[in-house]
N, C-alpha and C. Protein backbone atom coordinates (compact mmCIF):
# COMPACT_ATOMS: atom_id res chain seq x y z
N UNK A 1 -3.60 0.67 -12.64
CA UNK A 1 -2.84 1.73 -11.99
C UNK A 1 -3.66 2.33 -10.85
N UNK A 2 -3.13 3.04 -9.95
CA UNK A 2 -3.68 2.97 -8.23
C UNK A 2 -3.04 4.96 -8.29
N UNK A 3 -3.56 5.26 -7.20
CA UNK A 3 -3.13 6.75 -7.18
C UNK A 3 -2.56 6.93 -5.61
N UNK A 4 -2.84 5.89 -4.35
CA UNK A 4 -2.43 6.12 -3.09
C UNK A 4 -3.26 6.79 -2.05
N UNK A 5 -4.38 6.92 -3.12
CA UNK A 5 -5.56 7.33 -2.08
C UNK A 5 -6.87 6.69 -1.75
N UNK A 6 -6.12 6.10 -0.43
CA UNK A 6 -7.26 5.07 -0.27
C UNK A 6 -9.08 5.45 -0.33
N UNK A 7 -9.59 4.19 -0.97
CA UNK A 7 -10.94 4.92 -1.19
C UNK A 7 -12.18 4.03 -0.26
N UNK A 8 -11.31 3.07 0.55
CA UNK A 8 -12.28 2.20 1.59
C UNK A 8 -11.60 1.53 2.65
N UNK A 9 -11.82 1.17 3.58
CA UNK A 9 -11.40 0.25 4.46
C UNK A 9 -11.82 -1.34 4.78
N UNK A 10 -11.31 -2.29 4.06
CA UNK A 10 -11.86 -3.47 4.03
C UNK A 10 -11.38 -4.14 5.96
N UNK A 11 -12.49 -5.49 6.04
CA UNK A 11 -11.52 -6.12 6.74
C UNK A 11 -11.26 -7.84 6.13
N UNK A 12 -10.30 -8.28 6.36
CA UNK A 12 -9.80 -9.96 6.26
C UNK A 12 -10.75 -10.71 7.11
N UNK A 13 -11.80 -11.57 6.49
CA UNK A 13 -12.79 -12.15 7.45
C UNK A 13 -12.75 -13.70 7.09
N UNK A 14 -11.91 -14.08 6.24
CA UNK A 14 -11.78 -15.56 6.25
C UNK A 14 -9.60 -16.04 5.15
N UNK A 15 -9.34 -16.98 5.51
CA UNK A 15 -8.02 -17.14 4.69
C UNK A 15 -8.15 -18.76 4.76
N UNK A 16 -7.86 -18.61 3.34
CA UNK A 16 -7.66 -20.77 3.27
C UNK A 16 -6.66 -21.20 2.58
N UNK A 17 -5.51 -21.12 3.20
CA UNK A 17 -4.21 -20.92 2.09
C UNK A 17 -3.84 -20.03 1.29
N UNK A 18 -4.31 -19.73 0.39
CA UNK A 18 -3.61 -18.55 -0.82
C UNK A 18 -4.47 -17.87 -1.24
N UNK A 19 -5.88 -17.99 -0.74
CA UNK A 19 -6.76 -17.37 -0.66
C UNK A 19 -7.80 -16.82 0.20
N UNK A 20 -8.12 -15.23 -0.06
CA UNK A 20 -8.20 -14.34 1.00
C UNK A 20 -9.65 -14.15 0.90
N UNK A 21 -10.41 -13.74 1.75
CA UNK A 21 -11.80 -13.16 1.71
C UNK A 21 -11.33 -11.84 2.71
N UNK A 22 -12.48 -11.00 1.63
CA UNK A 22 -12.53 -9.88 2.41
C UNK A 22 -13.67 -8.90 2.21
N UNK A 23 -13.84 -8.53 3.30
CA UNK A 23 -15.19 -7.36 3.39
C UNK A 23 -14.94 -6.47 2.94
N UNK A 24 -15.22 -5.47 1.72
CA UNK A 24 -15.23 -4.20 1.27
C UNK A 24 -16.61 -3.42 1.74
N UNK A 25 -16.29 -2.11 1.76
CA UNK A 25 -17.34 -1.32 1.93
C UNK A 25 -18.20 -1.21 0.29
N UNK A 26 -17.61 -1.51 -0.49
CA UNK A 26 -18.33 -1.70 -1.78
C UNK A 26 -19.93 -1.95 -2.01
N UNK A 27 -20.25 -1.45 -3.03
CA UNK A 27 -21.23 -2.07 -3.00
C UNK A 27 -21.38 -3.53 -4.38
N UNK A 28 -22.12 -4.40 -4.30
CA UNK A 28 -21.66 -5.72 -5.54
C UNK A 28 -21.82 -5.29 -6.62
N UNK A 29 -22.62 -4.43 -6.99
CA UNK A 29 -22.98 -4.26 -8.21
C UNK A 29 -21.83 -3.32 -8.88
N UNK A 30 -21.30 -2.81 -8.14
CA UNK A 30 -19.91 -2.16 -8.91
C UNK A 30 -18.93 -2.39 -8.99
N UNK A 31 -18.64 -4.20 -8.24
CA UNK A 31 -17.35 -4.67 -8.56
C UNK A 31 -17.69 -5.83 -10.08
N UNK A 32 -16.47 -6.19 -10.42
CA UNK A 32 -16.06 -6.93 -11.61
C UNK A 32 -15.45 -7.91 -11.00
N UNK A 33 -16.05 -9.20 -11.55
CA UNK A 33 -14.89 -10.34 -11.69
C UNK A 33 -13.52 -9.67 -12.29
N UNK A 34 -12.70 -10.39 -11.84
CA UNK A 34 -11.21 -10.12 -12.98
C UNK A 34 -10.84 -8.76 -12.77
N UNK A 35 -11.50 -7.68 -12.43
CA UNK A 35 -11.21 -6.28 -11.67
C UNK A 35 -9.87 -5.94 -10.72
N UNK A 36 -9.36 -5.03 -10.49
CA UNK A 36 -8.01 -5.42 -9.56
C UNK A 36 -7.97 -4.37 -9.02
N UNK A 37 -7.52 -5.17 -7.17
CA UNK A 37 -8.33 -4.15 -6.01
C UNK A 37 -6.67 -3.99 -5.17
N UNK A 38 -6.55 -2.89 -5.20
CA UNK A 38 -4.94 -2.80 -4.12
C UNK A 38 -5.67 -2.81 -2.50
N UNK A 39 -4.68 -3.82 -1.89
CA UNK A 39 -5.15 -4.36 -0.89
C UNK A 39 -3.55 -3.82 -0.09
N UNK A 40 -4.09 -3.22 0.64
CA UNK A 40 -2.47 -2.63 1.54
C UNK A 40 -1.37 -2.10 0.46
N UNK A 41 -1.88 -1.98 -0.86
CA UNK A 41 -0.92 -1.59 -1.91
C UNK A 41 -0.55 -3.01 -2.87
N UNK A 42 -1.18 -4.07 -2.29
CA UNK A 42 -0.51 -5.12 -3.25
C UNK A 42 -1.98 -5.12 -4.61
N UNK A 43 -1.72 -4.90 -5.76
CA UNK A 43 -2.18 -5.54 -6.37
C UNK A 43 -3.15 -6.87 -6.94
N UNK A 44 -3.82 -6.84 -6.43
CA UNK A 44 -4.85 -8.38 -6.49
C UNK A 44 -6.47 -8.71 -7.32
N UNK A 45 -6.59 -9.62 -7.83
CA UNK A 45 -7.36 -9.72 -8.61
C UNK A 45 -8.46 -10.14 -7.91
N UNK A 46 -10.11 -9.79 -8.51
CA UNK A 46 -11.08 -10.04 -7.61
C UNK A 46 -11.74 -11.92 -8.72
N UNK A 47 -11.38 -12.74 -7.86
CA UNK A 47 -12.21 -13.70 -7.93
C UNK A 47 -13.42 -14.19 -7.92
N UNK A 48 -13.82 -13.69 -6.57
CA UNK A 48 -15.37 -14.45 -6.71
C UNK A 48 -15.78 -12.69 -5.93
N UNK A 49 -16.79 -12.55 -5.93
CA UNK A 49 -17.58 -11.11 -5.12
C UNK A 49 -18.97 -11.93 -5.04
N UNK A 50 -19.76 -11.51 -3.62
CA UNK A 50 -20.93 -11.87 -3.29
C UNK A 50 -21.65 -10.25 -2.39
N UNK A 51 -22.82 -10.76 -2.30
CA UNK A 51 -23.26 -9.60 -1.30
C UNK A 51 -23.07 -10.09 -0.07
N UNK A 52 -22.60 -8.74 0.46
CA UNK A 52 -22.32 -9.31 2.33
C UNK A 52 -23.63 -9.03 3.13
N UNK A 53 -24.24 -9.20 4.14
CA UNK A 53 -24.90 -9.37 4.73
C UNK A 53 -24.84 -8.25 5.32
N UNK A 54 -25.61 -7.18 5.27
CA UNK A 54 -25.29 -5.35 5.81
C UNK A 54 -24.96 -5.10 4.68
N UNK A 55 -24.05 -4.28 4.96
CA UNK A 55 -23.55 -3.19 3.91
C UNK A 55 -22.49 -3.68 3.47
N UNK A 56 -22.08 -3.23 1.82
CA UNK A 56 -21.09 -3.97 1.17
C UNK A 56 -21.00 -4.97 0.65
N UNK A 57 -19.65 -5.40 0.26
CA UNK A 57 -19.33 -7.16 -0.43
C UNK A 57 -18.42 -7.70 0.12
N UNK A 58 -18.72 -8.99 0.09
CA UNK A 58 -17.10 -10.08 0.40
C UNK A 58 -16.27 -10.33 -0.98
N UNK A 59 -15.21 -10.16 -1.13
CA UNK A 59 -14.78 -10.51 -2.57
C UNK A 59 -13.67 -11.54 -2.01
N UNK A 60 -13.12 -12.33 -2.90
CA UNK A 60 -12.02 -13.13 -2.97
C UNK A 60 -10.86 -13.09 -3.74
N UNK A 61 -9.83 -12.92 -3.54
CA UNK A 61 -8.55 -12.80 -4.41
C UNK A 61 -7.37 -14.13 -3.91
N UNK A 62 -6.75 -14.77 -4.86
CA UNK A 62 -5.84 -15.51 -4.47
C UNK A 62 -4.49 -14.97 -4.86
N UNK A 63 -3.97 -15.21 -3.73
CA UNK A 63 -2.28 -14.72 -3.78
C UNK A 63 -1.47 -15.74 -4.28
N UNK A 64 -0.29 -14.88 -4.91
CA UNK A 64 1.00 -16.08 -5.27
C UNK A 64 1.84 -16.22 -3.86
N UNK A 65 2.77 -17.27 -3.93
CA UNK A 65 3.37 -17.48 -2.86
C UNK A 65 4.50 -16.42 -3.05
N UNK A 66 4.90 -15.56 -4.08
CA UNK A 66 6.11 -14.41 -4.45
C UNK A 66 5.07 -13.83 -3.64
N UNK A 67 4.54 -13.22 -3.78
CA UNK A 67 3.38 -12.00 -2.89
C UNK A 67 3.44 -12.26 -1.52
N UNK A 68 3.14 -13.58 -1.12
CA UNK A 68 3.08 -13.91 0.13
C UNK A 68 4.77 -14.09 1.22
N UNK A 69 5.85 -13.83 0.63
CA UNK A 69 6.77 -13.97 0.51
C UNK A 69 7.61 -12.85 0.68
N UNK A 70 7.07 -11.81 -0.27
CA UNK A 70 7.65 -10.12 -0.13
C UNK A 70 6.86 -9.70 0.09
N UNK A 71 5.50 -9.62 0.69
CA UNK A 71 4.87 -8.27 1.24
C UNK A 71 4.58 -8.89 2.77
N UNK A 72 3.88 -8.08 2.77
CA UNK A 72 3.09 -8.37 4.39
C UNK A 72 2.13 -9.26 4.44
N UNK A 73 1.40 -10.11 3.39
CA UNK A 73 0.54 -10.69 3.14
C UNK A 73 0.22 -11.95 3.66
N UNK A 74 1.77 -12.59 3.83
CA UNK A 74 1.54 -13.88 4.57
C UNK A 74 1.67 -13.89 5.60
N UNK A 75 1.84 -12.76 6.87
CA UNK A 75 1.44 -13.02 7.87
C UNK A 75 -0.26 -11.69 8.51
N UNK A 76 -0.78 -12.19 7.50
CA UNK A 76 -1.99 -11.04 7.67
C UNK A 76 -3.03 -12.40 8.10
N UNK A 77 -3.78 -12.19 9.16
CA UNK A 77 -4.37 -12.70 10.12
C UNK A 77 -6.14 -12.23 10.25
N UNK A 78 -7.29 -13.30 10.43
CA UNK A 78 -8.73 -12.67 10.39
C UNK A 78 -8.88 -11.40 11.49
N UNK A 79 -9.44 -10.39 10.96
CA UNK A 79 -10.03 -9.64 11.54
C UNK A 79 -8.91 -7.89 11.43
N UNK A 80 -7.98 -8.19 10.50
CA UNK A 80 -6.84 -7.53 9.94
C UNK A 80 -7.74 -6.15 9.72
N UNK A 81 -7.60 -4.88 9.58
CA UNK A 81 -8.07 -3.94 8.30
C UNK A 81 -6.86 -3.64 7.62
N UNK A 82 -7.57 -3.46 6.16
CA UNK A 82 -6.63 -3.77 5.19
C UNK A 82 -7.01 -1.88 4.09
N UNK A 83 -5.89 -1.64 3.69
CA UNK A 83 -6.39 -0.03 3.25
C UNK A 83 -6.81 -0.65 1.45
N UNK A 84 -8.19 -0.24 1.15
CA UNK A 84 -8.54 -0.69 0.14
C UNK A 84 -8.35 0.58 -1.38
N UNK A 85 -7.75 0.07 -2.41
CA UNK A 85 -8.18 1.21 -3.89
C UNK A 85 -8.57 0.83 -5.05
N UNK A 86 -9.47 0.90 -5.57
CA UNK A 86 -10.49 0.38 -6.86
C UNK A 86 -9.31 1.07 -7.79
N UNK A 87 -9.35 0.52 -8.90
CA UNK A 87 -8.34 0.71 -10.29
C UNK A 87 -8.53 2.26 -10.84
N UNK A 88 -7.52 3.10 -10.82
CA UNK A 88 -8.24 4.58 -11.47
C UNK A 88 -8.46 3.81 -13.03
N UNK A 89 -9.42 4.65 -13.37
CA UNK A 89 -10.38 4.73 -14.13
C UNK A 89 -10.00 5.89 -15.15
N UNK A 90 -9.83 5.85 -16.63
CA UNK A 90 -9.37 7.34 -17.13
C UNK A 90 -10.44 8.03 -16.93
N UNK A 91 -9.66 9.31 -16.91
CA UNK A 91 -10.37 10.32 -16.78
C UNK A 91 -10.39 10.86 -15.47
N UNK A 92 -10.31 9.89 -14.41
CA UNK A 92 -10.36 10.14 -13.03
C UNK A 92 -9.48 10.99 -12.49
N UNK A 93 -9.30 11.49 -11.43
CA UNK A 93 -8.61 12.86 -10.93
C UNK A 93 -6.73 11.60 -10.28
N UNK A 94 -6.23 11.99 -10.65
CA UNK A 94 -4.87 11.55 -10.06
C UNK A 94 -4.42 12.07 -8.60
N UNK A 95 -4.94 11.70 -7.72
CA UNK A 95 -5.07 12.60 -6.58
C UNK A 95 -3.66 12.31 -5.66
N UNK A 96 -2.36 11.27 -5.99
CA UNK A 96 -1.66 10.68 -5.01
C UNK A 96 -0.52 11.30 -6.08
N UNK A 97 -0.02 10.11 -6.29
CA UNK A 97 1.41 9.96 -7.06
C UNK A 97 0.66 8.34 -8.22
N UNK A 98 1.68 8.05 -8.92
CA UNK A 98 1.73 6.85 -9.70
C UNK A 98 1.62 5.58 -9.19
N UNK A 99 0.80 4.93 -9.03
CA UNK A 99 1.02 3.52 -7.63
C UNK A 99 0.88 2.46 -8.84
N UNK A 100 1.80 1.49 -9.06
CA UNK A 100 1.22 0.50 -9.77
C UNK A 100 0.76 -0.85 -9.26
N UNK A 101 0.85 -1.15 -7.69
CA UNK A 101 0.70 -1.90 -7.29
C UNK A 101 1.13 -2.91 -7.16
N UNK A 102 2.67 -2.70 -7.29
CA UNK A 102 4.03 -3.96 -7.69
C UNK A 102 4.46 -3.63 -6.22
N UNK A 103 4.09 -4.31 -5.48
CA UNK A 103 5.02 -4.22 -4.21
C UNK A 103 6.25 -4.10 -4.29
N UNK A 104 7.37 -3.29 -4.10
CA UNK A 104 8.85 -3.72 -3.84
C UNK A 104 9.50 -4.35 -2.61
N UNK A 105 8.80 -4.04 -1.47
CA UNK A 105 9.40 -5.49 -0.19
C UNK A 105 8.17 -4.48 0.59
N UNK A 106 9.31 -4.75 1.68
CA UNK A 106 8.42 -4.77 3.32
C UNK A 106 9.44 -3.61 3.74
N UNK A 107 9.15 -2.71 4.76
CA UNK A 107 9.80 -1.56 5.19
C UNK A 107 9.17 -1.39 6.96
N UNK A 108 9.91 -1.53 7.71
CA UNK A 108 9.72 -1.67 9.23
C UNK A 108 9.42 -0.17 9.91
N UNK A 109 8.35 -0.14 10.69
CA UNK A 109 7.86 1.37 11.24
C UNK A 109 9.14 0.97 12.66
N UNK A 110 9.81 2.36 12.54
CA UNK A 110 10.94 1.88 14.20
C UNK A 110 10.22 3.30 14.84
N UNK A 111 9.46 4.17 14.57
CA UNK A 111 9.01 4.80 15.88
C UNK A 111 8.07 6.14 15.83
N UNK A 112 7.04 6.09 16.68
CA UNK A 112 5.88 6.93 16.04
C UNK A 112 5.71 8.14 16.81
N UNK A 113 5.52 9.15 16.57
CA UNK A 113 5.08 10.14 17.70
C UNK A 113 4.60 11.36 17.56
N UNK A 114 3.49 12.34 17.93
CA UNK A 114 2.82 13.36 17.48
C UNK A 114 3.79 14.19 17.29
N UNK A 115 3.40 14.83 15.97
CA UNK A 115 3.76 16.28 15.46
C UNK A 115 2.39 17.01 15.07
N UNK A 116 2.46 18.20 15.89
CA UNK A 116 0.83 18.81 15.79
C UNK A 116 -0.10 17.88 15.89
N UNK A 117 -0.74 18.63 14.54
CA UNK A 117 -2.33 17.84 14.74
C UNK A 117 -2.14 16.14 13.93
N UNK A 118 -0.87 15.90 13.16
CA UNK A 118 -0.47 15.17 12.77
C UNK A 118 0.36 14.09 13.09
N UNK A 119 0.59 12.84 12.86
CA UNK A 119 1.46 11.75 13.33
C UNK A 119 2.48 11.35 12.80
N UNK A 120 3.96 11.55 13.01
CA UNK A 120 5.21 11.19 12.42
C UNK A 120 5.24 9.36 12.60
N UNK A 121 5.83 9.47 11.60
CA UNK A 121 6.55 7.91 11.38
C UNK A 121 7.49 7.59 11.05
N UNK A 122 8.63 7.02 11.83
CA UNK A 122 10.01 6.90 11.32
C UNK A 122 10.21 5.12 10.77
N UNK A 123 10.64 5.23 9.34
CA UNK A 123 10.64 3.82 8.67
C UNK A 123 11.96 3.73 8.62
N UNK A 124 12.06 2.32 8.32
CA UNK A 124 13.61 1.62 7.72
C UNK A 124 13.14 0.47 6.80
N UNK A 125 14.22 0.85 5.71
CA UNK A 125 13.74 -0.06 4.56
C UNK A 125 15.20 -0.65 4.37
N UNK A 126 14.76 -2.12 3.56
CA UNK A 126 15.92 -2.46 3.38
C UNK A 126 17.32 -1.56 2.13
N UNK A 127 18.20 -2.17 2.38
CA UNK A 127 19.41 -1.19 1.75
C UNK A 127 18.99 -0.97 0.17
N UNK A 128 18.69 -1.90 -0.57
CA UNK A 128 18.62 -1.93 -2.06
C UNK A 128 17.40 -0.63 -2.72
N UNK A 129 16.53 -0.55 -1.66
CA UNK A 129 15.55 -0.07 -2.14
C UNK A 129 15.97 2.02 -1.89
N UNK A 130 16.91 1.87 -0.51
CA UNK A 130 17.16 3.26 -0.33
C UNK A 130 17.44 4.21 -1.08
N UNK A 131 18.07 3.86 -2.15
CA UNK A 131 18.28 5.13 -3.50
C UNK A 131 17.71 5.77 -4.05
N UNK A 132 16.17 5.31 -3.96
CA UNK A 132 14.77 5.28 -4.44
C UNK A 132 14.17 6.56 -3.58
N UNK A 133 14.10 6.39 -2.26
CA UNK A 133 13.75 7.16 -1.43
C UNK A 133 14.52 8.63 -1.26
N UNK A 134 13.71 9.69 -1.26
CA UNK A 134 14.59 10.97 -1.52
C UNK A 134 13.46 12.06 -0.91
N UNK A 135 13.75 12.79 0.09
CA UNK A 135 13.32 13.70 0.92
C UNK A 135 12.78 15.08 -0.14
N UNK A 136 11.03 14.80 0.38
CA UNK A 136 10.15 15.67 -1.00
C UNK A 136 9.32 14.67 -2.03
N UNK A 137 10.14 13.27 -1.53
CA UNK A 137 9.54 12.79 -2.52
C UNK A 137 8.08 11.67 -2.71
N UNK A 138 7.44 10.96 -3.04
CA UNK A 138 6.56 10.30 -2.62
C UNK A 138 6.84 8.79 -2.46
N UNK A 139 6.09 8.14 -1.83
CA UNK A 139 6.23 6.81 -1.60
C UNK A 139 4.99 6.34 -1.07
N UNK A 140 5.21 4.99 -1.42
CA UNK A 140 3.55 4.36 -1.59
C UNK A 140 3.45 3.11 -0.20
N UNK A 141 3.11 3.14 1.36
CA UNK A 141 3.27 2.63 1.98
C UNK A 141 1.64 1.99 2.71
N UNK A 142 1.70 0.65 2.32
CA UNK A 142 0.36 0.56 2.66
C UNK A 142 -0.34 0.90 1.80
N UNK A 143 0.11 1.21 0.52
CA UNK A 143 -1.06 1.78 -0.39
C UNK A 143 -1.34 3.09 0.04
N UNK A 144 -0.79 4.03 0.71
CA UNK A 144 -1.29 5.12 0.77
C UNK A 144 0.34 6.01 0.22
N UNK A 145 -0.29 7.13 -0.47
CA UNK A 145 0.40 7.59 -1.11
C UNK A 145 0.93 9.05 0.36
N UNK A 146 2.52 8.84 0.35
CA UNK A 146 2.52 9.69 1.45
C UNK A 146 3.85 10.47 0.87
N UNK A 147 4.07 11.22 1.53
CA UNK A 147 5.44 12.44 1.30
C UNK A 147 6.69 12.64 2.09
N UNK A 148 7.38 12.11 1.36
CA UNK A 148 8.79 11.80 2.43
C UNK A 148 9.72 13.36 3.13
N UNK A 149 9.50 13.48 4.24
CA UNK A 149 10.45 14.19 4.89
C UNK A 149 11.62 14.32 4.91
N UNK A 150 12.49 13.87 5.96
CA UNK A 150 13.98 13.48 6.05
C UNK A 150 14.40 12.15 5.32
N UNK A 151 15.31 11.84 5.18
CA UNK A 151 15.95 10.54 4.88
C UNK A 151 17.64 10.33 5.70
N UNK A 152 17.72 9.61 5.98
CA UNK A 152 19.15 9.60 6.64
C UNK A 152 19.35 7.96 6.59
N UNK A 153 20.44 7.53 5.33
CA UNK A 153 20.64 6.30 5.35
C UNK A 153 19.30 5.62 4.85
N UNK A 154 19.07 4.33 5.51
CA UNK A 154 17.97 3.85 5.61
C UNK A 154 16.58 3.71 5.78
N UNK A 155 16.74 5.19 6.73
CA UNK A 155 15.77 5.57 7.56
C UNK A 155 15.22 6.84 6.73
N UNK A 156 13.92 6.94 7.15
CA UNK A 156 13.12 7.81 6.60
C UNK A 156 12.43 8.34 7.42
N UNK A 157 11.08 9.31 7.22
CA UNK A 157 9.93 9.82 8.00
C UNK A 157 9.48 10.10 7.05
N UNK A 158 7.65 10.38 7.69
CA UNK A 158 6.53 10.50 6.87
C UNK A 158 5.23 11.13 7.78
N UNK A 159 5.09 12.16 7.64
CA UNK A 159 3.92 12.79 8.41
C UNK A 159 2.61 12.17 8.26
N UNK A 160 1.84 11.52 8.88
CA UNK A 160 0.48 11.17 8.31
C UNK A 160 -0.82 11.86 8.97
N UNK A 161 -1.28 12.79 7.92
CA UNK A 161 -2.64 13.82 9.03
C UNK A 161 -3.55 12.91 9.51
N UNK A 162 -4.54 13.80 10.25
CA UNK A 162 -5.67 12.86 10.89
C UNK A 162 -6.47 12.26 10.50
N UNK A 163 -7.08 12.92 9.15
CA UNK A 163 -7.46 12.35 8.08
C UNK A 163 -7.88 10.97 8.09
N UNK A 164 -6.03 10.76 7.27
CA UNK A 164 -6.03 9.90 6.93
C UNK A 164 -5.70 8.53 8.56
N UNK A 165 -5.26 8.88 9.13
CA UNK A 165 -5.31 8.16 10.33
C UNK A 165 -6.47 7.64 10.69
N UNK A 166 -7.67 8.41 10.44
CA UNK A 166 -9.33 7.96 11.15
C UNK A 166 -9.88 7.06 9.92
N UNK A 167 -9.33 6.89 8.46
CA UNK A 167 -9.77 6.71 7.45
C UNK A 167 -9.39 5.51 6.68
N UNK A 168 -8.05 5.30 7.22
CA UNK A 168 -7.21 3.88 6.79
C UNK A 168 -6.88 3.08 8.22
N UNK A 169 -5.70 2.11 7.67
CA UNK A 169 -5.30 1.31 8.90
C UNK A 169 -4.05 2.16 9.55
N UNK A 170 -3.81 3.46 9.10
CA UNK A 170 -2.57 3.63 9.74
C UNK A 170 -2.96 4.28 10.94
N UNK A 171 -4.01 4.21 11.38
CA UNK A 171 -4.30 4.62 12.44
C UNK A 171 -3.70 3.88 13.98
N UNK A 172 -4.06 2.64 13.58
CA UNK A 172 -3.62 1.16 14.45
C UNK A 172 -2.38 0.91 13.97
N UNK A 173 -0.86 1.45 13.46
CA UNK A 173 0.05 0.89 13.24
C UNK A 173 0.63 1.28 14.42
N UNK A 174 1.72 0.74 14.95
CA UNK A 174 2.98 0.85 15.69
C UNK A 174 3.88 0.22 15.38
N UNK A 175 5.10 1.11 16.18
CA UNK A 175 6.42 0.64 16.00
C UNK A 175 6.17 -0.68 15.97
N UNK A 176 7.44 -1.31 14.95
CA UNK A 176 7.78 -2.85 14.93
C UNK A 176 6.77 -3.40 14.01
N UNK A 177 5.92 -2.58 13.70
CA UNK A 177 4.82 -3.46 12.31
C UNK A 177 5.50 -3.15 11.32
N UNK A 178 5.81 -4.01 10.52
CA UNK A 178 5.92 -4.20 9.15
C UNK A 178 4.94 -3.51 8.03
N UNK A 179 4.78 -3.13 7.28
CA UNK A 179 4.40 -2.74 6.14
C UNK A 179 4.55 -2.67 4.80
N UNK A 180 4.16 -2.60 3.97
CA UNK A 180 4.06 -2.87 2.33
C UNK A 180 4.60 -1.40 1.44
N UNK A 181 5.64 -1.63 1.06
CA UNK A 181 6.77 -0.57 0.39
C UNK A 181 6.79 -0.48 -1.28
N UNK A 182 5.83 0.54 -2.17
CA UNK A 182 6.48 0.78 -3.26
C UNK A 182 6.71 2.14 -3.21
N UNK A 183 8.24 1.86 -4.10
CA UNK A 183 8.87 2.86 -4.37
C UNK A 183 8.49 4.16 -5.70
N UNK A 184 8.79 4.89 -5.33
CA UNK A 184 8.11 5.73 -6.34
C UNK A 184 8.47 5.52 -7.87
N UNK A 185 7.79 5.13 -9.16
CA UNK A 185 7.94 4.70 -10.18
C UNK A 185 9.08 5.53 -10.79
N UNK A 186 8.81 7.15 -11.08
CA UNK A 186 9.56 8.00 -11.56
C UNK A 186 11.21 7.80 -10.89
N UNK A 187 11.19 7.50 -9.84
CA UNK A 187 12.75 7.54 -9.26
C UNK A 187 13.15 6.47 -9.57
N UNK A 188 12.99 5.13 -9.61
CA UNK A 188 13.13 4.10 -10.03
C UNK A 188 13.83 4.58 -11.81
N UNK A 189 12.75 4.66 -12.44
CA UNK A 189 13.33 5.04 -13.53
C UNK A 189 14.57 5.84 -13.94
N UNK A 190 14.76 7.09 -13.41
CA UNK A 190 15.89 7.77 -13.14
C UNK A 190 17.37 7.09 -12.90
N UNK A 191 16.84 6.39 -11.77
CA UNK A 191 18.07 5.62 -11.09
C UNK A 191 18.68 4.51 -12.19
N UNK A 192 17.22 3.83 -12.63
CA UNK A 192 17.80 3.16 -14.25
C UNK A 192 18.43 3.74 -15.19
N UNK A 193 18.02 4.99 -15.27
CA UNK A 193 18.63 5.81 -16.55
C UNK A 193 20.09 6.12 -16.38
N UNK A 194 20.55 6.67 -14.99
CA UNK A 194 21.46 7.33 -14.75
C UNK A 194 22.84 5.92 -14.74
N UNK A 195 22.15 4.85 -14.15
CA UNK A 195 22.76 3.20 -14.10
C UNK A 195 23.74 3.52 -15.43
N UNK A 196 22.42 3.35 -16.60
CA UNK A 196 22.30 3.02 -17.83
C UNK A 196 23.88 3.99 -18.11
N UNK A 197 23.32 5.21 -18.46
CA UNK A 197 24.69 6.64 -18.76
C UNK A 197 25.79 6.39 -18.41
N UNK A 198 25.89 5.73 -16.88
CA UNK A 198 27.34 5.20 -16.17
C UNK A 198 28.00 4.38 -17.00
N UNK A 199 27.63 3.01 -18.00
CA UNK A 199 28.33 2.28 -18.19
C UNK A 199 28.56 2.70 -19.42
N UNK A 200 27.65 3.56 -19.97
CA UNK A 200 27.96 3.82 -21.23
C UNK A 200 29.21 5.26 -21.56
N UNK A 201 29.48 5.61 -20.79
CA UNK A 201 30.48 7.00 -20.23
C UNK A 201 31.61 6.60 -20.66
């Protein structure tokens, strides 16, 4: 389980089919084989980890072709930054919302532009997932746990401070990039429940 607050910035420094290398700011001795590292929010298991040369580690994770398929993953390219989160840990502070690291699709940025000291983002997600999304509420984009504004239809917004702009990749996004969409767990559930009550009425 993941909380949406990114805790490093990796980059993509090698890909050989279904498997990824990547630079963490980590250090080796505190990653785990078999460990599981949200990489833009997807879920992924650490394969091989070495020491990198400077600071940090290279670790390796191999993707399924479902992963590569519904997220952003198969068209992620060397020299990418990727928003990195080590597994909460009990006990640890819950600092986001619930992230489990189940991607639900891909959700398109259509247009960016300052508000204050902060940066608006207007998304569109596909139709199935919109019910999910609800103004106040959270959503997990990129792995970063953010707070939904408006909603209208399809479309959404999402304030992102500076923060986090200097700190992750959403700094470098623009309109027309694609991105990695989970929906908030709790609403999901709801929407099941309420499904559920309907047929049984």
């Amino acid at each position: 389980m993941f909380t949406g607050i990114v805790s490093g910035l990796g980059t993509l420094v090698a890909r050989e089919g279904s498997q990824f290398v990547i630079h963490t700011p980590y250090k080796r001795k505190s990653l785990e084989l078999g460990a599981s590292l949200a990489c833009d929010g997807c879920c992924l298991t650490l394969t091989q980890i070495e020491k990198a040369k400077g600071e940090g580690s290279l670790v390796a994770v191999d993707v399924s072709n479902e992963t590569l398929s519904h997220t952003t993953l198969g068209s992620w390219e060397r020299d990418r930054k990727i928003n990195l989160e080590r597994a909460l840990s009990l006990g640890e502070e819950l600092g986001g919302h619930i992230v489990t690291g189940h991607v639900d699709g891909v959700a398109k940025i259509v247009s960016r532009f300052p508000d204050g000291d902060s940066v608006r983002f207007l998304l569109e997600v596909p139709s199935e997932f919109a019910p999910f999304i609800a103004s106040k509420g959270s959503v997990a984009l990129n792995g970063v746990s953010l707070t939904v504004n408006e909603v209208d239809g399809m479309r959404f917004d999402v304030n992102v401070i500076p923060f986090t702009l200097a700190h992750t990749s959403w700094g470098d996004r623009v309109p027309g990039d694609p991105v990695n969409l989970e929906v908030d767990l709790l609403a999901r559930y709801v929407a099941r429940l309420a499904q559920t009550e309907g047929k049984n009425s």
